[in-house]
C-alpha atoms as a PDB file:
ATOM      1  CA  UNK A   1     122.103-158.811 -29.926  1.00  0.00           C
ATOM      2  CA  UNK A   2     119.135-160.665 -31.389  1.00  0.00           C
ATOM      3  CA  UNK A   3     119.265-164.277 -31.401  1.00  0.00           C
ATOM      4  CA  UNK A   4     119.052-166.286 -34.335  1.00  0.00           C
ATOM      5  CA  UNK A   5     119.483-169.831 -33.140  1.00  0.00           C
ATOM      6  CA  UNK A   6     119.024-171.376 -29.695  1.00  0.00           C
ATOM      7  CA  UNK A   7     120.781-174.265 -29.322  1.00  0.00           C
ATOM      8  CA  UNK A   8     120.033-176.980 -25.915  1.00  0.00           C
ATOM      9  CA  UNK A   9     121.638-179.567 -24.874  1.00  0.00           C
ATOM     10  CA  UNK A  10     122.353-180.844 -28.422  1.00  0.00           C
ATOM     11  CA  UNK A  11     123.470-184.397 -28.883  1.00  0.00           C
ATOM     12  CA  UNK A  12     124.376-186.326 -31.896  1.00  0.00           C
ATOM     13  CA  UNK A  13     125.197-189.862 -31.543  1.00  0.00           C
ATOM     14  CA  UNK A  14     125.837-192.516 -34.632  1.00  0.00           C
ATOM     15  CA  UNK A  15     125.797-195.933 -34.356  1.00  0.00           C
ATOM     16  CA  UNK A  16     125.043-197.939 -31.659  1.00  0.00           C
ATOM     17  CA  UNK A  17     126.891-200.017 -28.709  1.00  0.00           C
ATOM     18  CA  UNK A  18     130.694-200.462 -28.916  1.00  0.00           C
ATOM     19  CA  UNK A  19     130.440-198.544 -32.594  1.00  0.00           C
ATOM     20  CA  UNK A  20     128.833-195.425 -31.431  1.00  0.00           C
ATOM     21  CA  UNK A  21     130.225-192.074 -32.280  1.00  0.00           C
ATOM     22  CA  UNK A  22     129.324-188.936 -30.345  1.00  0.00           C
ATOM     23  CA  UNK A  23     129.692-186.181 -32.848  1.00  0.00           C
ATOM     24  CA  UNK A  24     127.752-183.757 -31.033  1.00  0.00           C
ATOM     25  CA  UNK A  25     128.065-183.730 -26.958  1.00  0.00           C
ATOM     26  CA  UNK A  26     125.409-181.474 -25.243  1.00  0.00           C
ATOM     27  CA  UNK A  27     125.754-178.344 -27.052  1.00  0.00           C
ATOM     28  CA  UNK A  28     124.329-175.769 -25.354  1.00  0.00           C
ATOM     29  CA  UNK A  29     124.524-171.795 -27.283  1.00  0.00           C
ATOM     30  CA  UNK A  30     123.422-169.073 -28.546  1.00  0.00           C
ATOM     31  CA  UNK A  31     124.234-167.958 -31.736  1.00  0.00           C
ATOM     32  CA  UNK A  32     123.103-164.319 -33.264  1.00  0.00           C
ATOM     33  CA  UNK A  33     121.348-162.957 -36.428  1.00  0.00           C
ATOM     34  CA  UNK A  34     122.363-160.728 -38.760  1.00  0.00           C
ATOM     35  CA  UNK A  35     125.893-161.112 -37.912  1.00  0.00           C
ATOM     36  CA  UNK A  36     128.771-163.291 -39.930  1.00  0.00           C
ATOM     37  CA  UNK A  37     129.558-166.141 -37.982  1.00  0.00           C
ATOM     38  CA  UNK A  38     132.622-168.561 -38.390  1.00  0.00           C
ATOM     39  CA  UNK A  39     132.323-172.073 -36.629  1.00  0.00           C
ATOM     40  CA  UNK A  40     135.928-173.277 -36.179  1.00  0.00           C
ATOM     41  CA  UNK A  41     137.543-176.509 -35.809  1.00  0.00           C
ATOM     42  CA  UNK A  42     139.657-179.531 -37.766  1.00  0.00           C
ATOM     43  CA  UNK A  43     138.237-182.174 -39.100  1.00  0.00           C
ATOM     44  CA  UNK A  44     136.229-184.445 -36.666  1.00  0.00           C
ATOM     45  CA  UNK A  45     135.460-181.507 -34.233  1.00  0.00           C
ATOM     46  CA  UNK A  46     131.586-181.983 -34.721  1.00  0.00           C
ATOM     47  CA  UNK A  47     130.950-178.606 -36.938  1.00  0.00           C
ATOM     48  CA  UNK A  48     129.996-179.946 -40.257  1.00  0.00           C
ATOM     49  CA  UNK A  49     127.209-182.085 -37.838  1.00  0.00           C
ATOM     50  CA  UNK A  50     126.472-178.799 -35.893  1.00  0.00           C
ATOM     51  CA  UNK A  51     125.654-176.704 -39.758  1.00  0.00           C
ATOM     52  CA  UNK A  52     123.873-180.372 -40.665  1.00  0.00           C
ATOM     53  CA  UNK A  53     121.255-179.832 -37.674  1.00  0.00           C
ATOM     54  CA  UNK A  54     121.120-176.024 -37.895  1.00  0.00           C
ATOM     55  CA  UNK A  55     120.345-176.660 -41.713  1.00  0.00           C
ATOM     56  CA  UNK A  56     117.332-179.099 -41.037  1.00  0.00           C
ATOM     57  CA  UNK A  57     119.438-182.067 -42.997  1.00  0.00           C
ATOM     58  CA  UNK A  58     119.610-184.065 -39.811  1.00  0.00           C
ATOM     59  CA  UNK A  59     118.381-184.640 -36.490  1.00  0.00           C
ATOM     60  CA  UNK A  60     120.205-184.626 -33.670  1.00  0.00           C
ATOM     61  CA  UNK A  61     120.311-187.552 -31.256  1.00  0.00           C
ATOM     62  CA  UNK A  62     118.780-185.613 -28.337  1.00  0.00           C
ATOM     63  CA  UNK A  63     118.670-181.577 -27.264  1.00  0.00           C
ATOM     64  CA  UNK A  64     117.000-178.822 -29.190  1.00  0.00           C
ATOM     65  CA  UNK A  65     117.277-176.293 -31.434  1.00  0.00           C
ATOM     66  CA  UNK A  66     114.918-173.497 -31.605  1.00  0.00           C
ATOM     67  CA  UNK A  67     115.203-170.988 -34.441  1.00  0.00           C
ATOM     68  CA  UNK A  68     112.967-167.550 -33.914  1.00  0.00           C
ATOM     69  CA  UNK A  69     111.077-169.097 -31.833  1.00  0.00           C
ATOM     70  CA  UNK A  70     110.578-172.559 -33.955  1.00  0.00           C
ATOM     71  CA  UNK A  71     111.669-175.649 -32.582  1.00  0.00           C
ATOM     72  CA  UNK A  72     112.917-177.247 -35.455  1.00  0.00           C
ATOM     73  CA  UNK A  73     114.055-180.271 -33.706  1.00  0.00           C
ATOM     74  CA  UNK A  74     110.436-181.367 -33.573  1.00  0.00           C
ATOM     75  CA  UNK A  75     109.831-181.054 -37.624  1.00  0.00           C
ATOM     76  CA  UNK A  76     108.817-183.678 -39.495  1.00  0.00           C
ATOM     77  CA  UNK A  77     110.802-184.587 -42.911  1.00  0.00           C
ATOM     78  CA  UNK A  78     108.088-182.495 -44.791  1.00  0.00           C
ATOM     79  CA  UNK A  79     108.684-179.829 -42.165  1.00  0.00           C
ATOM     80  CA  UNK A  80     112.472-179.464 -42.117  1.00  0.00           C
ATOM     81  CA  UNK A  81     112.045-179.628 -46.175  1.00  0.00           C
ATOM     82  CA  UNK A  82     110.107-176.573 -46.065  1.00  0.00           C
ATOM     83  CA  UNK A  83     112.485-174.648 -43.458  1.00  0.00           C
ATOM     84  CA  UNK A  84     114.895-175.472 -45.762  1.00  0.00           C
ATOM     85  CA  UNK A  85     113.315-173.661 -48.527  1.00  0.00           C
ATOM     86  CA  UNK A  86     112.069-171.280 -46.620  1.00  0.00           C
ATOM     87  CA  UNK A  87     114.609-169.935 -44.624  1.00  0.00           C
ATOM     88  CA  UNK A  88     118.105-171.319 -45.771  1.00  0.00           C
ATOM     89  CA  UNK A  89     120.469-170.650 -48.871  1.00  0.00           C
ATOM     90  CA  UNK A  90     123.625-173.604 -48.621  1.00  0.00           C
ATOM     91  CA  UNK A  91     126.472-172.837 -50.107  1.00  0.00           C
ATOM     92  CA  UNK A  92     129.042-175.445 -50.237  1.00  0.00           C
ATOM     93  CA  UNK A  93     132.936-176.708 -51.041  1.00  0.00           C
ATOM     94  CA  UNK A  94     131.602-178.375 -53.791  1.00  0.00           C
ATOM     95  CA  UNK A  95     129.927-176.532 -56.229  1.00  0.00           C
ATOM     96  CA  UNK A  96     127.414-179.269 -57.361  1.00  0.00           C
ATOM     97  CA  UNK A  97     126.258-177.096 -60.716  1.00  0.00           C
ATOM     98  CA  UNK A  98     124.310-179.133 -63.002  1.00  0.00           C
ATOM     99  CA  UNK A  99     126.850-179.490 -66.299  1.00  0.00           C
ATOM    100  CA  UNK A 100     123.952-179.323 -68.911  1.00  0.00           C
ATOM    101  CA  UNK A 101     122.550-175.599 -68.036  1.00  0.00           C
ATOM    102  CA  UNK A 102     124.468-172.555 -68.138  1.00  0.00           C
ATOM    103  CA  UNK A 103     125.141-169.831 -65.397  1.00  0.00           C
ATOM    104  CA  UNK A 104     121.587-168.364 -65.360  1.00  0.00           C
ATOM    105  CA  UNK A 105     119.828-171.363 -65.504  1.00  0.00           C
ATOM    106  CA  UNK A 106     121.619-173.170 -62.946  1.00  0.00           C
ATOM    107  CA  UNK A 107     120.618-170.247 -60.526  1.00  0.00           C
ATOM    108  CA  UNK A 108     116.938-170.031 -61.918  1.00  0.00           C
ATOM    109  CA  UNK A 109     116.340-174.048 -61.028  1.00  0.00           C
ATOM    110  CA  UNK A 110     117.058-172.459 -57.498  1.00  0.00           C
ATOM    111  CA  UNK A 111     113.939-169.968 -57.701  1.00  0.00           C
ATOM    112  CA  UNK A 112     111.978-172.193 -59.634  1.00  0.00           C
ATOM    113  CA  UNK A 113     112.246-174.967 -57.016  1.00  0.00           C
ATOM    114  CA  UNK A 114     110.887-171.880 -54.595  1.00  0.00           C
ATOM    115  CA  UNK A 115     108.069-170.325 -56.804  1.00  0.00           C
ATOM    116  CA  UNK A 116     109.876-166.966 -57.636  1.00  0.00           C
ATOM    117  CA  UNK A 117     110.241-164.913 -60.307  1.00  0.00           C
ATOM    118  CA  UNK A 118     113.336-166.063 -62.648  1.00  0.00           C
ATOM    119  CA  UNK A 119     114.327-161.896 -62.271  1.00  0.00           C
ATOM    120  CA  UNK A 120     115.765-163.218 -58.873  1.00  0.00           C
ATOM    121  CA  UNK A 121     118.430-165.397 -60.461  1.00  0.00           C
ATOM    122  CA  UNK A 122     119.517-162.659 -62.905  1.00  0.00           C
ATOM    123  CA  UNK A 123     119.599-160.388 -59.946  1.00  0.00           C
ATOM    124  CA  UNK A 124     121.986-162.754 -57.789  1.00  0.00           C
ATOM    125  CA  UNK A 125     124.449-163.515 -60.728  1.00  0.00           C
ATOM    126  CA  UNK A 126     125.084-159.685 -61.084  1.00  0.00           C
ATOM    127  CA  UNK A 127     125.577-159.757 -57.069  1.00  0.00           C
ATOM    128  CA  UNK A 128     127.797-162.018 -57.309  1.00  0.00           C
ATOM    129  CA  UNK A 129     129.991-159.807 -60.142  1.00  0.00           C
ATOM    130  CA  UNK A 130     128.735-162.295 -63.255  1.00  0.00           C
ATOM    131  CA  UNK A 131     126.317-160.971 -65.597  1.00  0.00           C
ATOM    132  CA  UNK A 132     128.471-160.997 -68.313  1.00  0.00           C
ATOM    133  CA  UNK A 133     129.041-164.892 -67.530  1.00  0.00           C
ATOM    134  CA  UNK A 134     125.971-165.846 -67.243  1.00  0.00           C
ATOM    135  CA  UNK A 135     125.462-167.560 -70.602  1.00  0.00           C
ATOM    136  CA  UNK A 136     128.652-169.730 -70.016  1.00  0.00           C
ATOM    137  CA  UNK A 137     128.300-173.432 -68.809  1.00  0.00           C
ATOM    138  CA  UNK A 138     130.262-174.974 -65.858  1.00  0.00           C
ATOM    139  CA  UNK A 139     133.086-176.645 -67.945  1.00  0.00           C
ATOM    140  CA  UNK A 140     133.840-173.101 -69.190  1.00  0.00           C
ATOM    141  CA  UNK A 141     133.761-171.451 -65.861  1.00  0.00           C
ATOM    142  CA  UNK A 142     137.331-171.243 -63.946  1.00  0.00           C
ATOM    143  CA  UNK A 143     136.737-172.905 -59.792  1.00  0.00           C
ATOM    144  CA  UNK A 144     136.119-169.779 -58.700  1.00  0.00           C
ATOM    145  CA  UNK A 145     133.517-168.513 -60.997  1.00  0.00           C
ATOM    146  CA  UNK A 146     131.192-171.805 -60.066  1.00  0.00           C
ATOM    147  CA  UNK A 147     131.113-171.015 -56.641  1.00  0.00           C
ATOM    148  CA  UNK A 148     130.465-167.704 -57.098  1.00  0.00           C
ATOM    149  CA  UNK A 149     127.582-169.065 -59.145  1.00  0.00           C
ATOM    150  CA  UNK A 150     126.729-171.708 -56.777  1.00  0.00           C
ATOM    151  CA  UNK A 151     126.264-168.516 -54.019  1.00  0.00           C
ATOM    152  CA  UNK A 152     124.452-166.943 -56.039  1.00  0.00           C
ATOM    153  CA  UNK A 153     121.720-169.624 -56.313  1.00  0.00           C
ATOM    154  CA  UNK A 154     122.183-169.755 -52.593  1.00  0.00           C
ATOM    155  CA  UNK A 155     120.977-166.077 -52.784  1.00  0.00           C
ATOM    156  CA  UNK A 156     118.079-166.125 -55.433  1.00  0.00           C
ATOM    157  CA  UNK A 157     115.954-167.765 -53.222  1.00  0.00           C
ATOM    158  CA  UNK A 158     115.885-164.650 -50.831  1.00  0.00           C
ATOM    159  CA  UNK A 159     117.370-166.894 -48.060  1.00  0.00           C
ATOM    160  CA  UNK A 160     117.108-165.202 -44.658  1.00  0.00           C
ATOM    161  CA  UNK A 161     119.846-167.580 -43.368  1.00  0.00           C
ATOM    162  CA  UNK A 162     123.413-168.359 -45.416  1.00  0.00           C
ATOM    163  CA  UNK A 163     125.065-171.477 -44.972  1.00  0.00           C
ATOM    164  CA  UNK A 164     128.440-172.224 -46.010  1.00  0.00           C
ATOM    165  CA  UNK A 165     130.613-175.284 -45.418  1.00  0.00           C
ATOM    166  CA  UNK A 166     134.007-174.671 -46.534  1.00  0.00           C
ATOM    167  CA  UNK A 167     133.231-172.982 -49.319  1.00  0.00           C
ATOM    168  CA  UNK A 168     136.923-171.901 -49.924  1.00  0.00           C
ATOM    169  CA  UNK A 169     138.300-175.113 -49.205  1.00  0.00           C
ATOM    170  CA  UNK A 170     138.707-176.320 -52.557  1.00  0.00           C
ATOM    171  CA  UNK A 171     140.214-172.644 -54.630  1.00  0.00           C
ATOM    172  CA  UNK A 172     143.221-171.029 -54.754  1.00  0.00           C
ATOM    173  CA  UNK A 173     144.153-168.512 -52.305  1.00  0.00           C
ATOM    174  CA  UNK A 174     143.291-165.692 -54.431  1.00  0.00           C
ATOM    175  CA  UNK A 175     139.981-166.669 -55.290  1.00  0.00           C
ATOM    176  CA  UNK A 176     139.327-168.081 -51.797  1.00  0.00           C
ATOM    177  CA  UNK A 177     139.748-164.448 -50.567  1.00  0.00           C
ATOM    178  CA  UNK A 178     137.437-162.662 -53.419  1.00  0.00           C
ATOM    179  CA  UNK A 179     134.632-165.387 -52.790  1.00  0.00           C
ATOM    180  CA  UNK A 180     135.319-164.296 -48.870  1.00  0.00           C
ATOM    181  CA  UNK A 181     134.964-160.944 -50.192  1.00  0.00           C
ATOM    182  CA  UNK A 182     131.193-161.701 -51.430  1.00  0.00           C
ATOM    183  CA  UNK A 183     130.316-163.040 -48.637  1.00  0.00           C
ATOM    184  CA  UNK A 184     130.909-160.007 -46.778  1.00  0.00           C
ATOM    185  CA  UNK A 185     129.399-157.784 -48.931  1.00  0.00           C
ATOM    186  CA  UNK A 186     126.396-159.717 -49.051  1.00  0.00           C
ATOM    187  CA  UNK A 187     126.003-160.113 -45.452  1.00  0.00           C
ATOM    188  CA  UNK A 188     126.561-156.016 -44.980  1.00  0.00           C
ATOM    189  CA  UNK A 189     124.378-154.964 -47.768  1.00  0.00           C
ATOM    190  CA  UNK A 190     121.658-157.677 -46.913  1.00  0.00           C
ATOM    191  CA  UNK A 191     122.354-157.233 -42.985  1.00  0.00           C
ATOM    192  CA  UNK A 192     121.666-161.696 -43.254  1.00  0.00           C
ATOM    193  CA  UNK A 193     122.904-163.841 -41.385  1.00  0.00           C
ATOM    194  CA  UNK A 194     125.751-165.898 -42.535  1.00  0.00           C
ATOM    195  CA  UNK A 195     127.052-169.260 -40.587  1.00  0.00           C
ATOM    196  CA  UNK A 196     130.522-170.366 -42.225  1.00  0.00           C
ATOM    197  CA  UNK A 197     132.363-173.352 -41.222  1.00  0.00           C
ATOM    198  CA  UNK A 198     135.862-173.586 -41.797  1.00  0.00           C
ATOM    199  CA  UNK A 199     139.045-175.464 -40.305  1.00  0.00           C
ATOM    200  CA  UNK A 200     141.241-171.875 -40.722  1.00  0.00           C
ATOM    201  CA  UNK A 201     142.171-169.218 -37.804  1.00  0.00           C
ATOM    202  CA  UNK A 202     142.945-167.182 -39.942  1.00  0.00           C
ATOM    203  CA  UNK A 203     139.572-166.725 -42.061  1.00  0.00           C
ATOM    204  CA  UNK A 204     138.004-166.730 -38.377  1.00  0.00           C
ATOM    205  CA  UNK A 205     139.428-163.591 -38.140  1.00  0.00           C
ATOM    206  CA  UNK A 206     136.709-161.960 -40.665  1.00  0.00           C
ATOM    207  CA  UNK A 207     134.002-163.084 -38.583  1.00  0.00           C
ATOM    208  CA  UNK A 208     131.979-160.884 -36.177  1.00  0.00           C
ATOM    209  CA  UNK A 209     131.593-164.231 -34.027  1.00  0.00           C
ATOM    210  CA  UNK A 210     134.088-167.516 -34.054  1.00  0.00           C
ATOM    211  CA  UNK A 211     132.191-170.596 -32.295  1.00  0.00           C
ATOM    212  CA  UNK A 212     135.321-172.872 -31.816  1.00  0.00           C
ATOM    213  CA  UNK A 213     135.116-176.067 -31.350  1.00  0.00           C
ATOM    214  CA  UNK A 214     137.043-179.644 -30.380  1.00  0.00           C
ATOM    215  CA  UNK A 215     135.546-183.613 -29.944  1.00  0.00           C
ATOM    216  CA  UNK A 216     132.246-182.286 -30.542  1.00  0.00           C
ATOM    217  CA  UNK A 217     131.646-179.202 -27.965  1.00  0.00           C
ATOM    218  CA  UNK A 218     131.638-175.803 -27.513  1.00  0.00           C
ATOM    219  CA  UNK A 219     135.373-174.979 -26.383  1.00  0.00           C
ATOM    220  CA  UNK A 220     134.923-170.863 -27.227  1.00  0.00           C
ATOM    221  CA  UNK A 221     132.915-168.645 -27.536  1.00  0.00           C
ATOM    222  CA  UNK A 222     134.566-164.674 -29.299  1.00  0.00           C
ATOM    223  CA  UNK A 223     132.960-161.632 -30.306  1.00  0.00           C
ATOM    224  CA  UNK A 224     135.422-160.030 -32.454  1.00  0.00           C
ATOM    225  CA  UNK A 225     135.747-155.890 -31.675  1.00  0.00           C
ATOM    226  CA  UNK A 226     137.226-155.376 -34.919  1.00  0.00           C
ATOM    227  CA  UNK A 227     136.770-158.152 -38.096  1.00  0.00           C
ATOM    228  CA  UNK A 228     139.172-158.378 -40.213  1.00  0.00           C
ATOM    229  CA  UNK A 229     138.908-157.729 -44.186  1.00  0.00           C
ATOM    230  CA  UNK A 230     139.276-160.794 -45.972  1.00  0.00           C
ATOM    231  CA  UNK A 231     142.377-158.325 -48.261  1.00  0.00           C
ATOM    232  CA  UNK A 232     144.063-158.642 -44.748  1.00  0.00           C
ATOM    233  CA  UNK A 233     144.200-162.305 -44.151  1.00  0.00           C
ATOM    234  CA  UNK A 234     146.416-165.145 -45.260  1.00  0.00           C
ATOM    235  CA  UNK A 235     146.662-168.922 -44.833  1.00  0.00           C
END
């Protein structure tokens, strides 16, 4: 199994003295590409931190983090901005679409931002099952429908690396399951490399690898033999 990230010894400490906060104790692991990977715990367990340093939107404390051979742990701010927009599509629980532009164009400030061709954005809104929406702003979008938006200017950018943070968390269960639904398909048809963090055993179940963790470490560690469909899950 090729490896996507290599984590060492990670560490992520805030605040100092008697206020400090260890939200990330020595994490050592490896975690693999092209494969749909749930990190699991409640809130507090150190995961949202964990995506945070994986993402390049914080350093850790101490430790390492090498992706593909990069260490980027050692990046500067200019460096871990162009990672970022290199390597990484974020999708997130909220959708954070800007109000004033429509479908389309809040997917083409994505590939703009990157240099590519606006054909991209059109491209990821019929991926994500809207081209006939695409002309509708936010307010006129159901919950649903601006996530799937706000994935699909995740995916215009050609990200090699998805990052989602709860991105059901806020959406009814039906519409959780359809966005988990995209997800999969674009991680199969794309063979990318997806990193979801969720609080739910029961989405876990979809995920070819569930990273579990409690207090800010590693507690597990599962390859699942057979993921779930999302169709077959409930919480």
């Amino acid at each position: 199994m090729m490896t996507l990230f290599s984590i060492r010894d990670l560490t992520k400490i805030y605040g100092k003295d008697s206020s400090a906060v260890t939200a990330l104790n020595k994490i050592s692991l490896e975690i693999p590409a092209h494969k749909f990977v749930v990190i699991l715990g409640e809130s507090g367990s150190g995961k949202s931190t964990l995506l945070n340093m994986i993402g390049c939107m914080d350093k850790p404390t101490s430790g390492e983090i090498i992706c593909q051979g990069t260490p980027i742990t050692n990046l500067n701010k200019a460096e871990m901005t162009e990672f970022r927009k290199e390597k990484i599509g974020f999708v997130f629980q909220s959708y954070n679409l800007l109000p004033d532009l429509n479908a389309v164009e809040n997917v083409e400030f994505s590939t703009e931002v990157v240099g590519l061709s606006q054909d991209y954005a059109q491209q990821a809104v019929a991926a994500v099952g809207l081209a006939d929406r695409g002309a509708h702003f936010p307010a006129q979008l159901s919950g649903g429908e601006q996530q799937r938006i706000s994935i699909a200017r995740a995916l215009a950018k050609q990200p090699e690396i998805l990052l989602c943070d709860e991105p059901t968390g806020a959406l009814d269960f039906e519409t959780g399951i359809h966005i988990l639904e995209v997800l999969k398909a674009i991680q199969s048809e794309n063979h990318s490399s997806i990193l979801l963090i969720t609080h739910s055993k029961e989405i876990a179940k979809i995920a070819d690898v569930v990273i579990r963790m409690r207090s800010g470490q590693i507690i597990e560690y599962t390859e699942n033999p057979r993921p779930l469909l999302p169709t077959e899950v409930e919480w």
